[in-house]
Protein backbone atom coordinates (compact mmCIF):
# COMPACT_ATOMS: atom_id res chain seq x y z
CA UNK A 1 -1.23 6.11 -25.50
CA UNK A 2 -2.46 6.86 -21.95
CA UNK A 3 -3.84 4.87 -19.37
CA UNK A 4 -6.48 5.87 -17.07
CA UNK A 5 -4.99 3.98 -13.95
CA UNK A 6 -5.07 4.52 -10.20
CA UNK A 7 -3.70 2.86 -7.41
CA UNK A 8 -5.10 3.91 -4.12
CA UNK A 9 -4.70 2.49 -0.48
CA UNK A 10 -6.71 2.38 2.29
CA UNK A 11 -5.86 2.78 6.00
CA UNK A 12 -7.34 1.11 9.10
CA UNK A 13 -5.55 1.77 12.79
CA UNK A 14 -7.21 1.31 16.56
CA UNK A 15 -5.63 1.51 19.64
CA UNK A 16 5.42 -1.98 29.85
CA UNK A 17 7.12 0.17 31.90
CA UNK A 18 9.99 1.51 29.72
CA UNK A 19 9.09 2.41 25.82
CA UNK A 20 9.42 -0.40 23.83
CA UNK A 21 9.50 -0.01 19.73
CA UNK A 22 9.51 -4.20 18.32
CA UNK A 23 12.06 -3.93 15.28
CA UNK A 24 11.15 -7.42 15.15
CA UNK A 25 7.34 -7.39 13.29
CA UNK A 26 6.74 -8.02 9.82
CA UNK A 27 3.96 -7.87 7.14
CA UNK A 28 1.73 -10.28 6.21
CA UNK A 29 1.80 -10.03 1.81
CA UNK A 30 -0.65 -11.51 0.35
CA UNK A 31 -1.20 -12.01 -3.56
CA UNK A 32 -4.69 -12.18 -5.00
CA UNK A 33 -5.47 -12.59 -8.69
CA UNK A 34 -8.31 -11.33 -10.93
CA UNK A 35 -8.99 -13.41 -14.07
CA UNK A 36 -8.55 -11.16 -18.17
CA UNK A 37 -9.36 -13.20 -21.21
CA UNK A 38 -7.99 -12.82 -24.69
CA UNK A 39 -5.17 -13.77 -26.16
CA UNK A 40 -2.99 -11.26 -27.65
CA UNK A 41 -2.31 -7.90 -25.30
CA UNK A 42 -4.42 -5.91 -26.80
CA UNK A 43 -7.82 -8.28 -25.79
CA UNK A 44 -5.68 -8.78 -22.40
CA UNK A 45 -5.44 -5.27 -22.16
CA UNK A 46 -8.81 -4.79 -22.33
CA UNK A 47 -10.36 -7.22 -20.05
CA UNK A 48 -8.29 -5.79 -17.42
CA UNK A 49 -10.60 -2.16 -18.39
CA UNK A 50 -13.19 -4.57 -17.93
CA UNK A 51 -12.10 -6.66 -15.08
CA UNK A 52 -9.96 -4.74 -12.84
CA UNK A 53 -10.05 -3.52 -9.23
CA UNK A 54 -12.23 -0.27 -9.02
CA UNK A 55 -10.19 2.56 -7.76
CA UNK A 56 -12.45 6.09 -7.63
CA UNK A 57 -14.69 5.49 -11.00
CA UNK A 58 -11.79 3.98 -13.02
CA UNK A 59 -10.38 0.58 -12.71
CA UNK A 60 -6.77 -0.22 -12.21
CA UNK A 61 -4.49 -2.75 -13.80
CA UNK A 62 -3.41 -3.69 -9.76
CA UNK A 63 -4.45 -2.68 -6.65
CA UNK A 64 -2.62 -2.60 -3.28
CA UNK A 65 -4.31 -2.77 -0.51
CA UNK A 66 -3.31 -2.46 3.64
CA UNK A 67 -5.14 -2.87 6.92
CA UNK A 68 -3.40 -2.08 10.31
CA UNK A 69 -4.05 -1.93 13.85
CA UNK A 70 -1.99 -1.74 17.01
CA UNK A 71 -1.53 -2.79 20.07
CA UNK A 72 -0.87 -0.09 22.09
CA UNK A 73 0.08 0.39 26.09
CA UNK A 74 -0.26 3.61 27.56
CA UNK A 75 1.10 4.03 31.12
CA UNK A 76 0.25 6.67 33.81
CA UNK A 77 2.95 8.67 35.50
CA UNK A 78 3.34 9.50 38.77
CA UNK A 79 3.91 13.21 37.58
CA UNK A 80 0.62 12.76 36.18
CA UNK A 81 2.03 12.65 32.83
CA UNK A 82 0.94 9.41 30.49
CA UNK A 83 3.60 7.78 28.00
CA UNK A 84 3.11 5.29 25.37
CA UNK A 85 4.95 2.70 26.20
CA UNK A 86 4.51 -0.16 23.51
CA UNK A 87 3.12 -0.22 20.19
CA UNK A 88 3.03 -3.63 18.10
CA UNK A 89 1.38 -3.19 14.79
CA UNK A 90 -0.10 -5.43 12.81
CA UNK A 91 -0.03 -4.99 9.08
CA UNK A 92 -1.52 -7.43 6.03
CA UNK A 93 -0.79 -5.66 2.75
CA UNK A 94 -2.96 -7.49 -0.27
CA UNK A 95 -1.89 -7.07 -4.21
CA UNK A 96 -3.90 -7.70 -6.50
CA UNK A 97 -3.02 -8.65 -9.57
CA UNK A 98 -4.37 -9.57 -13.38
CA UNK A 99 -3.92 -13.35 -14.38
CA UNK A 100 -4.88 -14.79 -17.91
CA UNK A 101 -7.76 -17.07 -17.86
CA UNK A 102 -6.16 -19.66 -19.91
CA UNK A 103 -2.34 -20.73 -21.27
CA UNK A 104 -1.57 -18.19 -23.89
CA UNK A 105 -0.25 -18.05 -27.27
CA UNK A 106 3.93 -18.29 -27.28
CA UNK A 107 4.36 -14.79 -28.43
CA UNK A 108 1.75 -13.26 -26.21
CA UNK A 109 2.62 -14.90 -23.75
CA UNK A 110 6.59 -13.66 -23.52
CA UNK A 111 4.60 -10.04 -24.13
CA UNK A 112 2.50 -10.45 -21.05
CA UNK A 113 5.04 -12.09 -18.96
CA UNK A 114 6.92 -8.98 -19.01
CA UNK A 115 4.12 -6.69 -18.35
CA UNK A 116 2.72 -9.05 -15.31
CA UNK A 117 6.39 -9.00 -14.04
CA UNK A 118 6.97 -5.15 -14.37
CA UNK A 119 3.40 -4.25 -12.70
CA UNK A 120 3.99 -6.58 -9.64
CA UNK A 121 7.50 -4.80 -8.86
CA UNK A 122 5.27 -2.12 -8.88
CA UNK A 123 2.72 -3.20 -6.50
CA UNK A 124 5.34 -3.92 -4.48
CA UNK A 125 7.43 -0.72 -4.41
CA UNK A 126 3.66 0.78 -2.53
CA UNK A 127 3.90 -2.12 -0.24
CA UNK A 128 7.08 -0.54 0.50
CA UNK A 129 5.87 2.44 1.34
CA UNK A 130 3.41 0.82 3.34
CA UNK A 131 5.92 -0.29 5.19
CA UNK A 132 7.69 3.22 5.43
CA UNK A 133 4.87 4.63 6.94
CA UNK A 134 4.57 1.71 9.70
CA UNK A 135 8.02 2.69 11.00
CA UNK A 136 7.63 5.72 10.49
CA UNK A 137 4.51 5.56 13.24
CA UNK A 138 6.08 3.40 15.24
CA UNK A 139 9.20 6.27 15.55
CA UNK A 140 6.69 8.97 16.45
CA UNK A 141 4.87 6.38 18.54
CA UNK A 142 6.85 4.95 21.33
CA UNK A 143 8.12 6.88 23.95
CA UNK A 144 5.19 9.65 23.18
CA UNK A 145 4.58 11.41 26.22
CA UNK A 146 2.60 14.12 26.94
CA UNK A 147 2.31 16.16 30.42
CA UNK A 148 -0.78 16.69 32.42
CA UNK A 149 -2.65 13.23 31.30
CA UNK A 150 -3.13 11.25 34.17
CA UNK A 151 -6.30 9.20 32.64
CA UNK A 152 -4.03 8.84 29.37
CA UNK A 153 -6.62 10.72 26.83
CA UNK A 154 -4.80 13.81 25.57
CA UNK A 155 -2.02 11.94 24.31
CA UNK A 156 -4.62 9.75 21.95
CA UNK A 157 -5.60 13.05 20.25
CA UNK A 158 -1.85 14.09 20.11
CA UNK A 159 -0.82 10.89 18.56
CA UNK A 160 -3.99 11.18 15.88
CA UNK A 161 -2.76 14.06 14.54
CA UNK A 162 1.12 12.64 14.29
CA UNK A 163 -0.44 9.36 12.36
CA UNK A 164 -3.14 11.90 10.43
CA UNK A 165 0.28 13.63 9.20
CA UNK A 166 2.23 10.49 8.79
CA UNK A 167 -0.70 9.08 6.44
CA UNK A 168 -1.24 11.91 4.23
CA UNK A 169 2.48 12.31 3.72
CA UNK A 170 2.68 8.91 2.40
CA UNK A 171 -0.07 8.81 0.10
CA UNK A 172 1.56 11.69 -1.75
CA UNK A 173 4.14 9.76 -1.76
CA UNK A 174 2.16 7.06 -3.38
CA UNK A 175 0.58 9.41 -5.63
CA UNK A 176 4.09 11.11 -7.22
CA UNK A 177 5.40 7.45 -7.71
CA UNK A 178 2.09 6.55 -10.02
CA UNK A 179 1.88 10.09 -11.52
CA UNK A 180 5.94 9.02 -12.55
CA UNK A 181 5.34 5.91 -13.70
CA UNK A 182 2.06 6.37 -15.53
CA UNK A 183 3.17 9.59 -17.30
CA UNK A 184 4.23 9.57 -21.27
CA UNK A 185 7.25 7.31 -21.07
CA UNK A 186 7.33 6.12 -17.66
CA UNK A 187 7.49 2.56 -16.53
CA UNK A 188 3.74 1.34 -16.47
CA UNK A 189 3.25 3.32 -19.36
CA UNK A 190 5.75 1.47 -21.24
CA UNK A 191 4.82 -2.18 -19.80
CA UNK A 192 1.16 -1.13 -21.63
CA UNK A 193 3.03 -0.45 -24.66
CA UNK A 194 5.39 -3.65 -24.45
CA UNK A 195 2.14 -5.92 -23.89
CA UNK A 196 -0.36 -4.20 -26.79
CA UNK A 197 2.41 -3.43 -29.45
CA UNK A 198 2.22 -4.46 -33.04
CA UNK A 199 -1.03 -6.36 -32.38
């Protein structure tokens, strides 16, 4: 049995003396839930075709979900060289998840328990990455200097292209992990199994 499931994530950035890099932010995580009916997995399992987030023109069991912005300081040289001094980012990753609509038969119930259980870690292992690819700008980010750029505008353009880099690296990286899990035997295959199985 395959699924036709997609996670996808979305990406939103903008724009003091000595380069600063603040090992001390973290992410806002946020859990929202969207309401399946039925009562075994197999009417479960198909309210979340019914019910689920849109991702391209399927729907997904879960969806997570990122915006970002920075606060960036750029700072003139007297060489006439501009460095980026500071960058604080700001990060709210939102999962969203499948919740029954009402208290569920025992059995079902253990069934979908499981499966709820096994797609959050899920969910989460992409907010991980989300949180890869944060640090991961923030190392390319602070201390960026570029020569010759005393109004502070060619090192924008530079650091675009770093984050454009940085971004498409890590949704490949997202997309190997679902192509993995959601192949013939992988993990969110099985949870589908586990959940619709012998009903």
């Amino acid at each position: 049995m395959k699924a036709a499931i997609r996670f996808w994530l979305a990406v939103a950035c903008f724009a003091s003396f000595l380069p600063v890099a603040h090992a001390d932010w973290q992410a806002v995580e946020k859990v929202q839930t969207y309401v399946v009916s039925g009562k075994t997995g197999i009417e479960l399992y198909r309210s979340i075709g019914e019910r689920g987030p849109k991702a391209g023109l399927v729907r997904a069991i879960a969806h997570t979900n990122f915006t970002l912005t920075w606060s960036r300081k750029y700072e003139p040289q007297p060489d006439g060289s501009c460095i980026l001094a500071s960058a604080m980012p700001n990060l709210t990753i939102t999962y969203t998840l499948p919740k029954p609509a009402e208290k569920l038969p025992a059995t079902t119930r253990d069934k979908w328990d499981v499966f709820a259980a096994g797609v959050r870690k899920h969910e989460m292992v992409h907010g991980d990455f989300i949180k890869d690819l944060v640090k991961s700008i923030e190392a390319v980010s602070v201390g960026l200097t570029v020569p010759d750029d005393p109004k502070c505008s060619k090192i924008r353009t530079e650091l675009t292209q770093k984050l454009s880099e940085l971004s498409l690296a890590q949704r490949q990286r997202s997309r190997d992990f679902d192509k993995m899990e959601m192949a013939d035997g992988g993990n969110i295959h099985r949870l589908i199994l586990g959940l619709v199985n012998g009903e």
